[in-house]
Protein backbone atom coordinates (compact mmCIF):
# COMPACT_ATOMS: atom_id res chain seq x y z
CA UNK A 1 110.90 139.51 -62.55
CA UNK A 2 111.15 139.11 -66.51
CA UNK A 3 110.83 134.97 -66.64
CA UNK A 4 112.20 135.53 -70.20
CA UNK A 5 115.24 137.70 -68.82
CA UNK A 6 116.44 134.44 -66.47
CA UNK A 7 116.19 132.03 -69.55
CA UNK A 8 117.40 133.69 -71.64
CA UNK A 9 121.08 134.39 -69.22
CA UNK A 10 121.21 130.54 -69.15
CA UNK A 11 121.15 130.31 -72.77
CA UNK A 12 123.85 133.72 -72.78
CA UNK A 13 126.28 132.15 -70.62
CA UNK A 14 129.55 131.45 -72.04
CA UNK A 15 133.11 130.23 -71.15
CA UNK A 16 134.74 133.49 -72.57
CA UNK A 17 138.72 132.76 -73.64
CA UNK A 18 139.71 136.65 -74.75
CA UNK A 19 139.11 139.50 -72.91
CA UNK A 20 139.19 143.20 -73.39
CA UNK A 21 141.68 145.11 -71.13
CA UNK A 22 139.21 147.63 -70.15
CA UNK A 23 139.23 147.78 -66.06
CA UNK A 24 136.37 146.91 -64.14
CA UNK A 25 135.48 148.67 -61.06
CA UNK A 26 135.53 147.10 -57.75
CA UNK A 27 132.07 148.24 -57.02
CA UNK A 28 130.91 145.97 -60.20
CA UNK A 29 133.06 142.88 -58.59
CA UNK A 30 131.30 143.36 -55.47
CA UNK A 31 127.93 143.63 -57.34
CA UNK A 32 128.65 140.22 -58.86
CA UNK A 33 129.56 138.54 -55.72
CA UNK A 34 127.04 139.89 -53.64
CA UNK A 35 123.99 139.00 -56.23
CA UNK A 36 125.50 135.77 -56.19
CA UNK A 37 125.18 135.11 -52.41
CA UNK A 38 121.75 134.44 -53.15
CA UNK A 39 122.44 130.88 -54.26
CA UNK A 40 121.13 128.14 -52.31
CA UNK A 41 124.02 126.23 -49.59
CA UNK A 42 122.93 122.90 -47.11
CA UNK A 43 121.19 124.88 -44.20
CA UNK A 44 122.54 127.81 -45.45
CA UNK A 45 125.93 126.93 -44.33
CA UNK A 46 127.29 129.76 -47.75
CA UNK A 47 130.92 127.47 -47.44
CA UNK A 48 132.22 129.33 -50.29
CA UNK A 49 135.04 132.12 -49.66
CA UNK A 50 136.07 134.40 -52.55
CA UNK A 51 139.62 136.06 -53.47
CA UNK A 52 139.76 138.80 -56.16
CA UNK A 53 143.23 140.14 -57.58
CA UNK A 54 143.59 143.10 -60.23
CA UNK A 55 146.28 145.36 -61.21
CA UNK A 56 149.39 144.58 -59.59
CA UNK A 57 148.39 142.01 -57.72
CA UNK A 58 147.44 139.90 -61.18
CA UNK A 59 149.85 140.85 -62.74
CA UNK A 60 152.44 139.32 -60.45
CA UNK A 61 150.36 136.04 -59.77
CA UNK A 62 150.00 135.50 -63.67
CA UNK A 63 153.59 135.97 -64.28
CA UNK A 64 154.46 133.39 -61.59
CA UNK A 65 152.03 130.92 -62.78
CA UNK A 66 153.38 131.51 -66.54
CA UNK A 67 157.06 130.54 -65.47
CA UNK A 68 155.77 127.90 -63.64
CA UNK A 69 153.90 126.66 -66.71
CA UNK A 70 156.49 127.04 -68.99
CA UNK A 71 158.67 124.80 -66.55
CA UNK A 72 156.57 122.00 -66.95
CA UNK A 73 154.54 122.55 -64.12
CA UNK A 74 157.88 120.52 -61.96
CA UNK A 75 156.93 120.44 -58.59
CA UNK A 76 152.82 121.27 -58.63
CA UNK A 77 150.44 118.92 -58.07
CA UNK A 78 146.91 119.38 -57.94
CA UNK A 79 145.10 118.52 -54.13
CA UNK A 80 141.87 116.61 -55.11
CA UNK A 81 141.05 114.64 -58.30
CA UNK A 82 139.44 116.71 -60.94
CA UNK A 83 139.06 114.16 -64.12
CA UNK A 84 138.36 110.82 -63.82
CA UNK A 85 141.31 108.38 -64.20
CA UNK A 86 139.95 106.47 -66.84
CA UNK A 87 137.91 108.12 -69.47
CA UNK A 88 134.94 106.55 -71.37
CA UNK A 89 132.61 108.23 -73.93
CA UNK A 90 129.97 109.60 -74.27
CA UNK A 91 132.40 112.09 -71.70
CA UNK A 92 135.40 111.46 -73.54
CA UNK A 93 133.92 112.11 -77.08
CA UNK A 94 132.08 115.64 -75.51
CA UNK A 95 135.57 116.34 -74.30
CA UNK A 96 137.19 115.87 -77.66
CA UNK A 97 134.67 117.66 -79.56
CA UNK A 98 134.80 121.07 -77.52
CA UNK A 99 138.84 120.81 -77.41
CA UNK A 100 138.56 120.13 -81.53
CA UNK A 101 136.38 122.70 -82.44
CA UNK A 102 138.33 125.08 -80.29
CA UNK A 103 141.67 124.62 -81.60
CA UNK A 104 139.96 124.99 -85.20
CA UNK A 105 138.60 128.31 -84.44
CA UNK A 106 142.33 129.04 -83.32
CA UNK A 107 144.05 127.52 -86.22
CA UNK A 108 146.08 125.03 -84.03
CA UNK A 109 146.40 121.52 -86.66
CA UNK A 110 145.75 118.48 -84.62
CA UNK A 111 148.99 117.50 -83.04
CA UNK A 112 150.83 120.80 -82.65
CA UNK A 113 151.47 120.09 -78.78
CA UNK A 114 153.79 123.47 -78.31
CA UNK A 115 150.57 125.59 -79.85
CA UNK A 116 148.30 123.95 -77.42
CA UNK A 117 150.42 124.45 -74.82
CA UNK A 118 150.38 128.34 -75.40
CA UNK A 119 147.01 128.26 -75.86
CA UNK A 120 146.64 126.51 -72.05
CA UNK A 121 149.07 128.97 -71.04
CA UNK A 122 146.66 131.46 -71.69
CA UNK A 123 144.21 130.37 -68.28
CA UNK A 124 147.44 131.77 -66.46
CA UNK A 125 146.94 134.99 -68.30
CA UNK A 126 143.22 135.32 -67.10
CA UNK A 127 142.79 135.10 -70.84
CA UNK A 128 143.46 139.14 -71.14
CA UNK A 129 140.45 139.80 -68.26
CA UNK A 130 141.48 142.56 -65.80
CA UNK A 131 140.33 140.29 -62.48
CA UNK A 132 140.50 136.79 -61.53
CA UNK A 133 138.41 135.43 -58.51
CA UNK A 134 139.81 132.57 -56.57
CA UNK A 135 136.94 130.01 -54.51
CA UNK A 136 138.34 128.27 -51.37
CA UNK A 137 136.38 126.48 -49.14
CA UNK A 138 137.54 125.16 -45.73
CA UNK A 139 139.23 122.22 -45.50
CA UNK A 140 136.95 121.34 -42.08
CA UNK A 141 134.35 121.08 -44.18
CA UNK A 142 135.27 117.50 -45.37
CA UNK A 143 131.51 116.32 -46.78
CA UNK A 144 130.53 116.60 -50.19
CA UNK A 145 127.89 119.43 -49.67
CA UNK A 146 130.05 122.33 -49.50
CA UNK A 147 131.67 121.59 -52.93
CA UNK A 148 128.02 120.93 -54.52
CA UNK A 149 127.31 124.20 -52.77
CA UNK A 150 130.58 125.93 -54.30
CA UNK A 151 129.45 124.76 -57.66
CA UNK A 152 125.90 126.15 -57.59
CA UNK A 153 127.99 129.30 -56.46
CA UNK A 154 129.87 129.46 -59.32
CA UNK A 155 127.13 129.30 -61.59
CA UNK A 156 125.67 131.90 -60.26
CA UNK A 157 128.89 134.00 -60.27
CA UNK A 158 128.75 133.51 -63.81
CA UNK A 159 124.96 134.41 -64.38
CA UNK A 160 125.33 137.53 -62.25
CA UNK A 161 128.41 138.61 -63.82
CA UNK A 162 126.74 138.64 -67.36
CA UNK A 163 123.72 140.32 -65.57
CA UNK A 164 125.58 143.50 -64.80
CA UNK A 165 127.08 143.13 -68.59
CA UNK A 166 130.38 141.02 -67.45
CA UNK A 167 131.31 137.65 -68.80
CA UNK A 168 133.52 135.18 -67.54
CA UNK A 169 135.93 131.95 -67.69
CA UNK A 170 135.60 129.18 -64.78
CA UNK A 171 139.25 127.74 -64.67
CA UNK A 172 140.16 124.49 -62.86
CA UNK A 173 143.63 125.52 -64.45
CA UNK A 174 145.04 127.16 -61.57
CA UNK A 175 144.08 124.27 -58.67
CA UNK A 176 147.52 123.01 -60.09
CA UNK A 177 149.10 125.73 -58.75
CA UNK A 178 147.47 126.28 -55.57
CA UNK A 179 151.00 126.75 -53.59
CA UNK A 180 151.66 130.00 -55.64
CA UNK A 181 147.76 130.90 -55.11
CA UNK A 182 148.47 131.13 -51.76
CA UNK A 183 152.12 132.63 -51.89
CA UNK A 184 150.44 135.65 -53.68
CA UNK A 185 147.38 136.23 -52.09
CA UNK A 186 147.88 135.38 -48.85
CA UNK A 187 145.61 132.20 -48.54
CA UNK A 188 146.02 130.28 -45.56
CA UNK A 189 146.76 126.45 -45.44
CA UNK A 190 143.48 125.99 -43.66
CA UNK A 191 141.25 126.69 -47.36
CA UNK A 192 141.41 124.23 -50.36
CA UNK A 193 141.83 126.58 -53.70
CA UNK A 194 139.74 124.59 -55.27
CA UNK A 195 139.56 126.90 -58.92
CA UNK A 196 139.76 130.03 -60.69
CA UNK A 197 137.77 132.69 -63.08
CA UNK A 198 137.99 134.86 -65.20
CA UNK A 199 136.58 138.26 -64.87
CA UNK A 200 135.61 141.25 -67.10
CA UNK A 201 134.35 142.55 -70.39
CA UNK A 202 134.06 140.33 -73.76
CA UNK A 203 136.57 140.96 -76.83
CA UNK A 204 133.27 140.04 -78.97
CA UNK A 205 135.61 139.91 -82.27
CA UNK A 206 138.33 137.32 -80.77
CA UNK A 207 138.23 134.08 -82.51
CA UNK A 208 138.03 131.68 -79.28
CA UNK A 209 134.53 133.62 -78.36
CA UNK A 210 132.86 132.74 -81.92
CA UNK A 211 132.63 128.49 -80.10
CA UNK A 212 129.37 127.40 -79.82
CA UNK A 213 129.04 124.37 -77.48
CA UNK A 214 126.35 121.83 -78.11
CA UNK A 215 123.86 119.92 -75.11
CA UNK A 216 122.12 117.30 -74.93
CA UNK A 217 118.71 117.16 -75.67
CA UNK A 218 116.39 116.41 -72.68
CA UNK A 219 115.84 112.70 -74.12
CA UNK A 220 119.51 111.70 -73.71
CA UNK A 221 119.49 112.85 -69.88
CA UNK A 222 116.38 112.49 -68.37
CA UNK A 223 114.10 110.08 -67.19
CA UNK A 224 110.35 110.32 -66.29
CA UNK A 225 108.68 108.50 -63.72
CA UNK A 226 104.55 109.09 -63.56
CA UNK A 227 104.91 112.17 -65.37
């Protein structure tokens, strides 16, 4: 193992918002899933359960979550609490930041509500990609683990996808719109869609790629004890 080659896919990583339409084989998808396996679940319980769509399939889902969008979203209701009801920096001045410096790479003036709303519109195009993934996990599963065990998941979705030269988008987006999830895809009631991503090869040149996100250093996280 190249130590340098896992550090440096941490640093890689990106939340990619334009995609190339080049296809990706399924082979590739199940590459991606399968590496990702590997990540750690409470007594190796692996909650996490994976739907892919591509082609036609997409196609159809995107344009039903597009006319829901553009409807207002009447109707559609998320079925857990994603955000916090009451926001408080520093979280709410990180969340300002990324959505500024976004919108500026975009060209959307502070304000112009029906631009951002295009822009969001564009999760329920899979940003351009040519697959979207949809996690479920089982609704008997009512603890915490199996969502801290999705999560890790996800992560490493996103660290094997760029691995075999992919890159992706998590979206939270489509939770919203969960009913139409499983209308498509043929989900049953018994698995919480709990979010979405993104799936294929990088349009390097798009303007929404160019955002650079900024962490926090060590200092303003961590605390040593004996060490």
């Amino acid at each position: 193992m190249n130590e340098l080659d896992v550090i440096a896919a941490l640093h890689a990583r990106r939340s990619i918002r334009s995609f190339l339409s080049d296809p990706v084989d399924r082979r590739l998808v199940e590459a991606v899933l399968a590496d990702s396996a590997r990540s750690p679940s409470a007594s190796n319980t692996q909650p996490w359960k994976v739907h892919v769509c591509a082609g036609e399939a997409r196609d159809r889902l995107s344009r039903a979550f597009l006319e829901a969008h553009e409807a207002g979203g009447e109707g559609h209701a998320e079925e857990y609490t994603y955000y916090p009801t009451q926001w408080q920096d520093p979280y709410l001045a990180r969340r300002r930041k990324v959505g500024k410096d976004l919108y500026g790479l975009l060209g959307i003036a502070k304000g112009d509500s029906e631009a951002m709303a295009r822009q969001y519109g564009r999760n329920y195009e899979f940003f351009g990609a040519p697959v979207g993934l949809f996690f479920t996990l089982d609704r008997a599963l009512d603890g915490q683990a199996a969502w801290l065990d999705l999560g890790m998941y996800l992560h490493g979705v996103m660290l094997a996808a760029l691995g075999h030269g992919l890159a992706t988008c998590p979206q939270q987006a489509f939770a919203r719109y969960h009913r139409i999830v499983r209308e498509h895809l043929g989900i049953a009631a018994s698995e919480i869609v709990v979010c979405g991503m993104a799936l294929g090869y990088p349009d390097a040149d798009a303007p929404a790629n160019q955002l650079s996100t900024e962490r926090e250093p060590v200092s303003g996280f961590a605390r040593f004890h004996g060490l």
